[in-house]
PDB file of N, CA and C in Angstrom:
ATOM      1  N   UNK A   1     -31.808   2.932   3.089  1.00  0.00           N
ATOM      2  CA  UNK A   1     -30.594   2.261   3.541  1.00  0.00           C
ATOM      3  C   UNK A   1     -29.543   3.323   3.853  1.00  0.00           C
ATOM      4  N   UNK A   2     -28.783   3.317   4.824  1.00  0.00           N
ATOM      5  CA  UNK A   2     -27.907   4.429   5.895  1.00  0.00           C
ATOM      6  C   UNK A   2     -26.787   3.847   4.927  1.00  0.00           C
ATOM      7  N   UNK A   3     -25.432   4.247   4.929  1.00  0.00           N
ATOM      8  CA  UNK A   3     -24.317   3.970   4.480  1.00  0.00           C
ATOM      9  C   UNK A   3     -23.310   4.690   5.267  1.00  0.00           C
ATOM     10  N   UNK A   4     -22.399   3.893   5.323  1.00  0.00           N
ATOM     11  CA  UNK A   4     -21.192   4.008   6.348  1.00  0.00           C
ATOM     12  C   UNK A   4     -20.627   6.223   6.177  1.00  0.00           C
ATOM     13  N   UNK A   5     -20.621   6.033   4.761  1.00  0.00           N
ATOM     14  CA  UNK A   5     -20.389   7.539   4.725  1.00  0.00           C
ATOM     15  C   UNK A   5     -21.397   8.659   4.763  1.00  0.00           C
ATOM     16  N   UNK A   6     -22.768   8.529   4.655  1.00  0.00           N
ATOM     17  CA  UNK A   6     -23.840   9.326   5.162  1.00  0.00           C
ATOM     18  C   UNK A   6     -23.431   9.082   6.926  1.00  0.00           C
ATOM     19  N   UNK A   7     -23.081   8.543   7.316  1.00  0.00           N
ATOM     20  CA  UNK A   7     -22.750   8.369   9.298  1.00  0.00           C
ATOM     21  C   UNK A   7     -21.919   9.659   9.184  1.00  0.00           C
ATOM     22  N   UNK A   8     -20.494   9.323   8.746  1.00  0.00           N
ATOM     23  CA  UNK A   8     -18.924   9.137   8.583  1.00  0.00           C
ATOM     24  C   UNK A   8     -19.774  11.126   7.964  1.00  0.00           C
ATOM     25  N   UNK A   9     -20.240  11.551   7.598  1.00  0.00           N
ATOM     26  CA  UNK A   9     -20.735  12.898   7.005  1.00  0.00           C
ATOM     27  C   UNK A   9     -21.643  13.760   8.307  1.00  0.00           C
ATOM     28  N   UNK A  10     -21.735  13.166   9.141  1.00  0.00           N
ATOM     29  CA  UNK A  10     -22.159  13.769  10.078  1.00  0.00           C
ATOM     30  C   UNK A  10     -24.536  13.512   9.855  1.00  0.00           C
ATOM     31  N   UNK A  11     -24.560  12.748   9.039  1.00  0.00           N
ATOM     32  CA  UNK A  11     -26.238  11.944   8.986  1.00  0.00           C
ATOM     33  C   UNK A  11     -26.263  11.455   9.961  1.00  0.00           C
ATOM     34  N   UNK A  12     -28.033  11.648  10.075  1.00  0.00           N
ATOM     35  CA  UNK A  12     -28.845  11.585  11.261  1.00  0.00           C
ATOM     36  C   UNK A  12     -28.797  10.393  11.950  1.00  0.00           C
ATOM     37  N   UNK A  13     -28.435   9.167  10.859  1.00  0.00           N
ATOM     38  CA  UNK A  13     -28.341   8.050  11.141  1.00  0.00           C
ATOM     39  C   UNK A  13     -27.536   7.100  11.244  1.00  0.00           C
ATOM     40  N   UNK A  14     -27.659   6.447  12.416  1.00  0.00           N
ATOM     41  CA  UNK A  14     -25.898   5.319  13.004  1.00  0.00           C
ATOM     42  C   UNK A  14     -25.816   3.934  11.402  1.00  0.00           C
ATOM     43  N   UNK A  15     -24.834   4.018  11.140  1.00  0.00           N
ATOM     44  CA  UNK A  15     -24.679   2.816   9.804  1.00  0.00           C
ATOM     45  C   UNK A  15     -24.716   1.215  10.812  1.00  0.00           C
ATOM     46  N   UNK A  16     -25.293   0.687  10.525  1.00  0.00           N
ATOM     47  CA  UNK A  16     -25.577  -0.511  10.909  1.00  0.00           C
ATOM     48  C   UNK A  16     -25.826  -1.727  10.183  1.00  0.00           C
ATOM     49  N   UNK A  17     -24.739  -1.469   8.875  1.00  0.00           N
ATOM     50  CA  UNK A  17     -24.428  -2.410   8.498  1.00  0.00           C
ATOM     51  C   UNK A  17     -23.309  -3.643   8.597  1.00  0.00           C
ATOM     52  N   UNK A  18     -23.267  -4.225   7.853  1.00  0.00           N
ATOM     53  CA  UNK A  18     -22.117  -5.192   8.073  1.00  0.00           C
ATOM     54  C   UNK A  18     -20.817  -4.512   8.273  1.00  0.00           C
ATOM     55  N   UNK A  19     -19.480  -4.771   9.132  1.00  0.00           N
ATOM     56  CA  UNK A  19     -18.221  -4.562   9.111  1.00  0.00           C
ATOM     57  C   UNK A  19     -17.806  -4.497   7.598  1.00  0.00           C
ATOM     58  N   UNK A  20     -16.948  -3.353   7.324  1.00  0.00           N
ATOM     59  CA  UNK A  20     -16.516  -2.705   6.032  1.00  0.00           C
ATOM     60  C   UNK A  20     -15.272  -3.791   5.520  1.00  0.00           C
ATOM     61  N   UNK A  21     -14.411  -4.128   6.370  1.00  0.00           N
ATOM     62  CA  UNK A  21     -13.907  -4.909   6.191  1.00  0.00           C
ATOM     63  C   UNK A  21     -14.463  -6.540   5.604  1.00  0.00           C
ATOM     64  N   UNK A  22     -15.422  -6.873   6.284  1.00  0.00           N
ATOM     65  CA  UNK A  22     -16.057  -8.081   6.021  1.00  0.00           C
ATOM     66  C   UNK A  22     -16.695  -8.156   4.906  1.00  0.00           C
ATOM     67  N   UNK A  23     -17.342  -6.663   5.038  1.00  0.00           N
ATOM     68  CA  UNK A  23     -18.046  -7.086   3.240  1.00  0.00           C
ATOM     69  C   UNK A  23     -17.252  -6.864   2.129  1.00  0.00           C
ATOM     70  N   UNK A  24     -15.973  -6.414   2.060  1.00  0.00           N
ATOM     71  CA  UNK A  24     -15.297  -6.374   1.038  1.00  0.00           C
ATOM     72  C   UNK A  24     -14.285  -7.140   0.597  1.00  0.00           C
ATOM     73  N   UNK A  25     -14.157  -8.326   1.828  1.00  0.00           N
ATOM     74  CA  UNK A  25     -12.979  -9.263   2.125  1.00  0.00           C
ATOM     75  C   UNK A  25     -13.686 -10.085   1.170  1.00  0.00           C
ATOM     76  N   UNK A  26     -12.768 -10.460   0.469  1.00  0.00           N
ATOM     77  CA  UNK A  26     -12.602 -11.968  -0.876  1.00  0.00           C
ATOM     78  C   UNK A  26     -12.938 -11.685  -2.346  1.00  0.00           C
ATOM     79  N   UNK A  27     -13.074  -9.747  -2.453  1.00  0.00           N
ATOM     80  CA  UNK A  27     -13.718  -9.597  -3.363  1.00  0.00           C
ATOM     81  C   UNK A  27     -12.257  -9.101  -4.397  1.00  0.00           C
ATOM     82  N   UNK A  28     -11.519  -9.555  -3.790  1.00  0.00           N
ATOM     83  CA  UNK A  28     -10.375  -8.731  -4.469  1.00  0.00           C
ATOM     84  C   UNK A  28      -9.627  -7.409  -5.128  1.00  0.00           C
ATOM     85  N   UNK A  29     -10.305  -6.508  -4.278  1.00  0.00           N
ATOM     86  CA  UNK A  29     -10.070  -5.012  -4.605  1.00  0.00           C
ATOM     87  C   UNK A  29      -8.784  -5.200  -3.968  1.00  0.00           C
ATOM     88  N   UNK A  30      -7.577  -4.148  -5.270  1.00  0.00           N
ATOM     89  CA  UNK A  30      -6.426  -3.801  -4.465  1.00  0.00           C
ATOM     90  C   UNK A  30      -6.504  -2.555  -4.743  1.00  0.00           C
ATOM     91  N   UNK A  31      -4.952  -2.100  -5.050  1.00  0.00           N
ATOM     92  CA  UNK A  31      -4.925  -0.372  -4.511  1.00  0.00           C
ATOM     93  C   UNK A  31      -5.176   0.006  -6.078  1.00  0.00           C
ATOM     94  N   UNK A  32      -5.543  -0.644  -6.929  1.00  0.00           N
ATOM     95  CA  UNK A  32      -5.757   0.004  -8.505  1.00  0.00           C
ATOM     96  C   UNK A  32      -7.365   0.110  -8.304  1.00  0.00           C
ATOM     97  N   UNK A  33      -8.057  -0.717  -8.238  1.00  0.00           N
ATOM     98  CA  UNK A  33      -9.640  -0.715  -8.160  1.00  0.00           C
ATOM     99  C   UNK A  33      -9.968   0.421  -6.620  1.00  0.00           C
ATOM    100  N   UNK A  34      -8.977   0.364  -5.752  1.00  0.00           N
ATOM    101  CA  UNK A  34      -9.602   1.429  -5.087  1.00  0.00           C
ATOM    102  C   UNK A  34      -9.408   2.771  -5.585  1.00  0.00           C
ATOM    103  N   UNK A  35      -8.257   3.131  -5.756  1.00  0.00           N
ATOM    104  CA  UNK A  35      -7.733   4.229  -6.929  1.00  0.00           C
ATOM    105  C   UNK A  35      -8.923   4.815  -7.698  1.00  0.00           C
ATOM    106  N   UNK A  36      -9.046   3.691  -8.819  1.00  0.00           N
ATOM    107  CA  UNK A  36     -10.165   3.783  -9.570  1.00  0.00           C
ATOM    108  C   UNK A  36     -11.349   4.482  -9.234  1.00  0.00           C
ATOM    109  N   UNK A  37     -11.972   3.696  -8.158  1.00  0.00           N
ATOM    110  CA  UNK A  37     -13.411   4.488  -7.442  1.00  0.00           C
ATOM    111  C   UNK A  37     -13.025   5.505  -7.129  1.00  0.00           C
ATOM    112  N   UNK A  38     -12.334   5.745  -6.707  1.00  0.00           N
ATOM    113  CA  UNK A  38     -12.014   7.348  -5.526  1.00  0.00           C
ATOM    114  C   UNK A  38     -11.652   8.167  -6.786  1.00  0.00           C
ATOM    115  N   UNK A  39     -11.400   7.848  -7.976  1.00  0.00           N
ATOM    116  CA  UNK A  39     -11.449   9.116  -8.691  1.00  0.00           C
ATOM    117  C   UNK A  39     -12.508   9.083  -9.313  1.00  0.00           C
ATOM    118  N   UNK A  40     -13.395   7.835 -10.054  1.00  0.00           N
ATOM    119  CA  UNK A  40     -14.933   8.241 -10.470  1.00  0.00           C
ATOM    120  C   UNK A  40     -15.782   9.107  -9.114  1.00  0.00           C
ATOM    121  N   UNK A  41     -15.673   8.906  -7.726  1.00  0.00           N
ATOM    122  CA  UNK A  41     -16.246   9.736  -6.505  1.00  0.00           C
ATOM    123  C   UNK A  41     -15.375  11.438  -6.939  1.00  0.00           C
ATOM    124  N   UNK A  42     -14.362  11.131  -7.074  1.00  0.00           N
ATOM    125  CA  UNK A  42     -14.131  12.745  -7.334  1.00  0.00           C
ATOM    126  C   UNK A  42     -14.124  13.753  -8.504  1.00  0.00           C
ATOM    127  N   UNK A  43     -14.483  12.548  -9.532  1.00  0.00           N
ATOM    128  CA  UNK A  43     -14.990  13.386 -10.779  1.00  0.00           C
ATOM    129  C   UNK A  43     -16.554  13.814 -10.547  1.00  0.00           C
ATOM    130  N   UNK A  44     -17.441  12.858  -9.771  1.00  0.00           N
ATOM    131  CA  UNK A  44     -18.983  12.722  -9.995  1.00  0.00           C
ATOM    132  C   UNK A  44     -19.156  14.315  -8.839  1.00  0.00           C
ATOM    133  N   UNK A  45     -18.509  14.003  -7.939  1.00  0.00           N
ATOM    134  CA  UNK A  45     -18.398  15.542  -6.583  1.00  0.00           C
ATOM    135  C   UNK A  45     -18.288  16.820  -7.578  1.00  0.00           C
ATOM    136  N   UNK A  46     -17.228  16.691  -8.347  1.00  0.00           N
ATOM    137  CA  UNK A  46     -17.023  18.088  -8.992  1.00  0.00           C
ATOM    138  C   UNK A  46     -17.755  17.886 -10.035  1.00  0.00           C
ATOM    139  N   UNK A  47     -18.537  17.349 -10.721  1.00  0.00           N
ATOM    140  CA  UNK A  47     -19.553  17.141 -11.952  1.00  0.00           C
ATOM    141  C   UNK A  47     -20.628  17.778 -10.966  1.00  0.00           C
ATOM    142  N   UNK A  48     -21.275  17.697 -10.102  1.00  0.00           N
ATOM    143  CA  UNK A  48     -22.076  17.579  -8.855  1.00  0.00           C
ATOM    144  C   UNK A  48     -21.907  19.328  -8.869  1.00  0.00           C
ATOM    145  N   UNK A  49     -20.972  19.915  -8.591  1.00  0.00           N
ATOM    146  CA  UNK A  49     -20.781  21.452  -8.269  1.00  0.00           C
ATOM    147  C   UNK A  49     -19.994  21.321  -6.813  1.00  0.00           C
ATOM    148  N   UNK A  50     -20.082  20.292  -6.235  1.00  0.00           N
ATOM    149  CA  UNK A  50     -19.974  19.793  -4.493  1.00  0.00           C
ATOM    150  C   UNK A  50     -18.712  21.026  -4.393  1.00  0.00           C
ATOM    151  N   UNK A  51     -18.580  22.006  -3.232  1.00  0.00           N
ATOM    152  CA  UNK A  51     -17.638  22.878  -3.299  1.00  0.00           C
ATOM    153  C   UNK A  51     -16.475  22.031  -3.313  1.00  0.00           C
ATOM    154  N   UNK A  52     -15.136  22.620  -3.068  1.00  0.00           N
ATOM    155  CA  UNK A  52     -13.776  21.799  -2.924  1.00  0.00           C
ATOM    156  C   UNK A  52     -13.733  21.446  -1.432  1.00  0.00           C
ATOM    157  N   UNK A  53     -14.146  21.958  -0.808  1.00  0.00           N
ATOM    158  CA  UNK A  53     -13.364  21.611   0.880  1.00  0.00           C
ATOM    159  C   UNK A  53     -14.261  20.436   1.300  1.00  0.00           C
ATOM    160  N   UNK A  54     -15.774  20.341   0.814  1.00  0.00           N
ATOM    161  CA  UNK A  54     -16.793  19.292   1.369  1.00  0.00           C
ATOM    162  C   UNK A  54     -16.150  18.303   0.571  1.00  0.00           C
ATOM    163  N   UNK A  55     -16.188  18.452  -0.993  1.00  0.00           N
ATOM    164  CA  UNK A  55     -15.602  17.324  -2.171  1.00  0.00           C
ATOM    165  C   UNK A  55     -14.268  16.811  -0.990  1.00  0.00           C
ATOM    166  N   UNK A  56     -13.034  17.315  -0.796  1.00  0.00           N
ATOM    167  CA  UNK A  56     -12.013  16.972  -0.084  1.00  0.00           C
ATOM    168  C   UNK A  56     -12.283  16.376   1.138  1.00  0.00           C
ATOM    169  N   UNK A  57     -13.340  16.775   1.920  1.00  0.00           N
ATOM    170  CA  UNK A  57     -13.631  15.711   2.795  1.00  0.00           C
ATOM    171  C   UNK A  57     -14.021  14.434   3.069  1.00  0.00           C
ATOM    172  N   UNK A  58     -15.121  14.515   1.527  1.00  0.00           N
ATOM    173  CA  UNK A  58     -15.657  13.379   1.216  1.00  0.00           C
ATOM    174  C   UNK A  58     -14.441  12.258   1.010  1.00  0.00           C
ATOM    175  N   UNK A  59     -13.589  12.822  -0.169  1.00  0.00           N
ATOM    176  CA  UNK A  59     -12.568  11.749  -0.275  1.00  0.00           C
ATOM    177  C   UNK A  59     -11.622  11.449   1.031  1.00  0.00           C
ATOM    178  N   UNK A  60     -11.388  12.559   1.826  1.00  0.00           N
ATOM    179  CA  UNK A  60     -10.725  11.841   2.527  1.00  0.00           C
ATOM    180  C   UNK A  60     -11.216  10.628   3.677  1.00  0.00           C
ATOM    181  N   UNK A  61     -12.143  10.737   3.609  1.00  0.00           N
ATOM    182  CA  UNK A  61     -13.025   9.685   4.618  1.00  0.00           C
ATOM    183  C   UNK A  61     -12.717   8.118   3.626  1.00  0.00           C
ATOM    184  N   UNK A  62     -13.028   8.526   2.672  1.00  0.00           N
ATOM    185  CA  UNK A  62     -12.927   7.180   1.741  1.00  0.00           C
ATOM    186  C   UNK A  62     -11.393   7.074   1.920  1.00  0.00           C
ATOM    187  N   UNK A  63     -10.532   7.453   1.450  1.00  0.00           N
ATOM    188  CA  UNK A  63      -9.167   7.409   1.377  1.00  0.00           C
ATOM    189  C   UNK A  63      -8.541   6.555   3.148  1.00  0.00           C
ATOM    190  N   UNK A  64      -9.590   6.666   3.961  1.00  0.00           N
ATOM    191  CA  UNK A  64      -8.954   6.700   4.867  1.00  0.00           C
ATOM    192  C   UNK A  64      -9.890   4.825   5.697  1.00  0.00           C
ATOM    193  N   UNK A  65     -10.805   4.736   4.425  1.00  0.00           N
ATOM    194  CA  UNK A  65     -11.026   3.553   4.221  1.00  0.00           C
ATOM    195  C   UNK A  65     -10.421   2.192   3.881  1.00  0.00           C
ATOM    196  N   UNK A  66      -9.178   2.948   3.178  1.00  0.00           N
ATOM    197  CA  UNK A  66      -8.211   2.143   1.893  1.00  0.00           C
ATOM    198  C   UNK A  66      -7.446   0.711   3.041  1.00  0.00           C
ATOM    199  N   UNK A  67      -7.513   0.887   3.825  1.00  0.00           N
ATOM    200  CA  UNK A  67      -7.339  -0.632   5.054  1.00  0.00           C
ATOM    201  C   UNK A  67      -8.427  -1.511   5.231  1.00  0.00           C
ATOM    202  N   UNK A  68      -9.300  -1.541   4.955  1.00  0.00           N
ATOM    203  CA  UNK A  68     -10.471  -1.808   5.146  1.00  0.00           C
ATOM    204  C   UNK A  68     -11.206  -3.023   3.838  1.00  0.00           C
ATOM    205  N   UNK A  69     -10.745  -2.064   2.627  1.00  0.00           N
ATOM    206  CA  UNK A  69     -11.137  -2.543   1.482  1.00  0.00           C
ATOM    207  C   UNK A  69     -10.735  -2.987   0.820  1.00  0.00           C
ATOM    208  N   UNK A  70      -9.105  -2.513   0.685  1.00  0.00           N
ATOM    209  CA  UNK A  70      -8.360  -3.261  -0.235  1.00  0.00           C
ATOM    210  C   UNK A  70      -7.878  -4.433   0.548  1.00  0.00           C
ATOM    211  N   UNK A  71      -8.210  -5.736  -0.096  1.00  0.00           N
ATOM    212  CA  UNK A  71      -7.458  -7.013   0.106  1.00  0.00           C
ATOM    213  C   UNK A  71      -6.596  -7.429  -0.215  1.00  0.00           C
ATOM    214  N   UNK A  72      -6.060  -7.042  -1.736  1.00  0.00           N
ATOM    215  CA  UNK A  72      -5.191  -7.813  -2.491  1.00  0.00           C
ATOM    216  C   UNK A  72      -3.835  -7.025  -2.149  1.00  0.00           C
TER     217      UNK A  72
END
């Protein structure tokens, strides 16, 4: 299974899943539960060894998700 950020990372493969928006609409994430994830993703990157500039990219792709996901 492809995921929007293996694409969004420059992977071999187009994400062809559902709209990001759609699958996250009604689930009630606001800006605390997104918060939340994006720092377990940036503890697990630097647990990982992931250098800083790739780790920083990673989040910012997510960060730049935060329209998308948060509903509430």
């Amino acid at each position: 299974m492809y995921t929007i950020l293996g694409e969004a990372l420059g992977g071999p493969e187009r994400y062809r899943g559902q709209d990001i928006a759609q699958t996250h609409g009604g689930l009630g994430i606001d800006d605390v539960h997104f918060d939340r994830a994006g720092a377990h993703l940036a503890a697990t990157l630097d647990e990982l060894g992931v250098p800083g500039p790739l780790a920083d990219h990673v989040i910012g792709i997510v960060v730049g998700l935060r329209g998308s996901v948060v509903t509430v």
